[in-house]
Protein backbone atom coordinates (compact mmCIF):
# COMPACT_ATOMS: atom_id res chain seq x y z
CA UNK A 1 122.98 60.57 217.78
CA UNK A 2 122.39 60.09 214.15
CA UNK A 3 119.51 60.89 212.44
CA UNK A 4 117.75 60.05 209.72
CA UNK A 5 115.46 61.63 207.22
CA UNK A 6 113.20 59.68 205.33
CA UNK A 7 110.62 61.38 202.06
CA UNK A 8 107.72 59.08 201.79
CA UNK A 9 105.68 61.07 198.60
CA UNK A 10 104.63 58.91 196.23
CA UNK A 11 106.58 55.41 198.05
CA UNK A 12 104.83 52.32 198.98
CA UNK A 13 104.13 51.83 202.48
CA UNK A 14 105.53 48.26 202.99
CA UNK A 15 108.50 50.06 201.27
CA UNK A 16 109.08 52.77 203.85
CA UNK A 17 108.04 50.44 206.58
CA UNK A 18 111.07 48.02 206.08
CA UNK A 19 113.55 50.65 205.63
CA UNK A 20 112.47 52.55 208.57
CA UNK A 21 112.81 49.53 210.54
CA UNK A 22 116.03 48.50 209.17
CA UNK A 23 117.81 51.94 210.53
CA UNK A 24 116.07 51.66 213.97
CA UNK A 25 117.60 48.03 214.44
CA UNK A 26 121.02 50.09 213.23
CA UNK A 27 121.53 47.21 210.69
CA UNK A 28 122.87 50.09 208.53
CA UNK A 29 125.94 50.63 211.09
CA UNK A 30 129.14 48.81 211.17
CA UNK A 31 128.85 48.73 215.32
CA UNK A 32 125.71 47.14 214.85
CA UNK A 33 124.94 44.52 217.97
CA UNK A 34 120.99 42.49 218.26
CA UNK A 35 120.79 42.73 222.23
CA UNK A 36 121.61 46.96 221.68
CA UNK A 37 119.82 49.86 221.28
CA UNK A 38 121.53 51.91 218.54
CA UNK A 39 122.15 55.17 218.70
CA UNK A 40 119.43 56.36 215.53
CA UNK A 41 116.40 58.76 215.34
CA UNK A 42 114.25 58.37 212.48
CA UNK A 43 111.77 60.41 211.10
CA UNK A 44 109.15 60.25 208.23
CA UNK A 45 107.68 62.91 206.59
CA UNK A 46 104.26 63.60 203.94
CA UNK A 47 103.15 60.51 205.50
CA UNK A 48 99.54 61.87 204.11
CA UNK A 49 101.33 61.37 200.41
CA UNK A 50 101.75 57.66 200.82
CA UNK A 51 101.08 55.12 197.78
CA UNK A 52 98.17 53.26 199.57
CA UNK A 53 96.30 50.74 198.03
CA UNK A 54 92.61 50.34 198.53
CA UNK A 55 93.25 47.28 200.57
CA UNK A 56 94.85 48.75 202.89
CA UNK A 57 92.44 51.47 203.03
CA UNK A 58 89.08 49.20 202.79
CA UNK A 59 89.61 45.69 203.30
CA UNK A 60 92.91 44.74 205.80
CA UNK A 61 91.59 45.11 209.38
CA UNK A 62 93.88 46.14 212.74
CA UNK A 63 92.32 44.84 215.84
CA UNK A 64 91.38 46.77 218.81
CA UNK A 65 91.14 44.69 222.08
CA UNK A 66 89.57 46.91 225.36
CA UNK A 67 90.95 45.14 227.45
CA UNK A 68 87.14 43.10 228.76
CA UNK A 69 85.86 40.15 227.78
CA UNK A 70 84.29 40.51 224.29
CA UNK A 71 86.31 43.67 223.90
CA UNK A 72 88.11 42.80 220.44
CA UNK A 73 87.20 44.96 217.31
CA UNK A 74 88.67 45.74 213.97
CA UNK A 75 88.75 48.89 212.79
CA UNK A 76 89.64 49.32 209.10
CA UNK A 77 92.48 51.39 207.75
CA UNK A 78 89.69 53.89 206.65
CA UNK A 79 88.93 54.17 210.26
CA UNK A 80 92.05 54.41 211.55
CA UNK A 81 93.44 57.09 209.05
CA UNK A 82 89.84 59.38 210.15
CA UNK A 83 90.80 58.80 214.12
CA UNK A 84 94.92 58.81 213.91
CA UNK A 85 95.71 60.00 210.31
CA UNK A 86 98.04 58.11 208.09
CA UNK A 87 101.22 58.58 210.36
CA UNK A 88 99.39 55.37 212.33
CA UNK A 89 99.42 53.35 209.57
CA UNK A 90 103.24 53.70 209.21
CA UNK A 91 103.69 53.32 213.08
CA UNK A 92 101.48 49.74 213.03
CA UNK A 93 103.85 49.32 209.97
CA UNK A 94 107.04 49.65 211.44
CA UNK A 95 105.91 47.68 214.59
CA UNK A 96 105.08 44.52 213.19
CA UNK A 97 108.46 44.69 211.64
CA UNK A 98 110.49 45.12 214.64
CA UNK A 99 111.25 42.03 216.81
CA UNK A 100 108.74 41.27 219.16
CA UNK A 101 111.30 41.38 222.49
CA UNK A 102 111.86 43.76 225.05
CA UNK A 103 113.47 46.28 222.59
CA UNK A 104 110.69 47.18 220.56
CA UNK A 105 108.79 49.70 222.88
CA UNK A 106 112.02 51.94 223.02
CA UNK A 107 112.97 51.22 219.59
CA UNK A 108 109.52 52.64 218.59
CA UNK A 109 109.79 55.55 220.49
CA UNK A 110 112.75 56.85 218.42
CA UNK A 111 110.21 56.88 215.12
CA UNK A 112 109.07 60.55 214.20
CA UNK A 113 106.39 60.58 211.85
CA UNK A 114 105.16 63.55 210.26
CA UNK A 115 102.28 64.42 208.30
């Protein structure tokens, strides 16, 4: 299994997001194949040390749904860094990123993110 190692102090988090996506496709491998789960663990540390912008922080909105009728909500990333921390705002990063098929859930679970 290889692994990877990514610093995010001080980076943008669109930045991070891409690459960390990148490496869990495997694009970075030679035996890399779309319909495959490669072989790659990631992990992200001093997530807390991100380069966030206010917008992110006060203005974008991620939804919430319940589940019931009615039950959508937006939380803003204010919100979701008091509840989570700032590692979920790299996760909901790196999953709208990854194609939305069958792979993503077990592509997702091979992120690490670290505080």
């Amino acid at each position: 299994m290889k692994k990877h190692t990514i610093d995010a102090k001080g980076k943008k988090l669109g930045r991070i997001a891409t690459e960390v996506a990148y490496k869990l496709m495997g694009k970075d491998s030679p035996d890399y194949e779309p319909q495959k789960i490669s072989n790659v663990e990631v992990e992200v540390l001093n997530a807390s040390k991100l380069d966030i912008g206010d917008y992110f922080l006060k203005k974008k909105q991620y939804p919430s749904y319940s589940g019931y009728p009615g039950g959508l909500s937006f939380r803003t990333g204010e919100k979701v860094v008091e509840k989570h921390g700032f590692g979920e705002l790299v996760r909901k990063a790196v999953y709208g990123m990854l194609p939305g098929n069958k792979l993503r859930a077990p592509r997702m679970k091979k992120l690490n993110v670290r505080e």
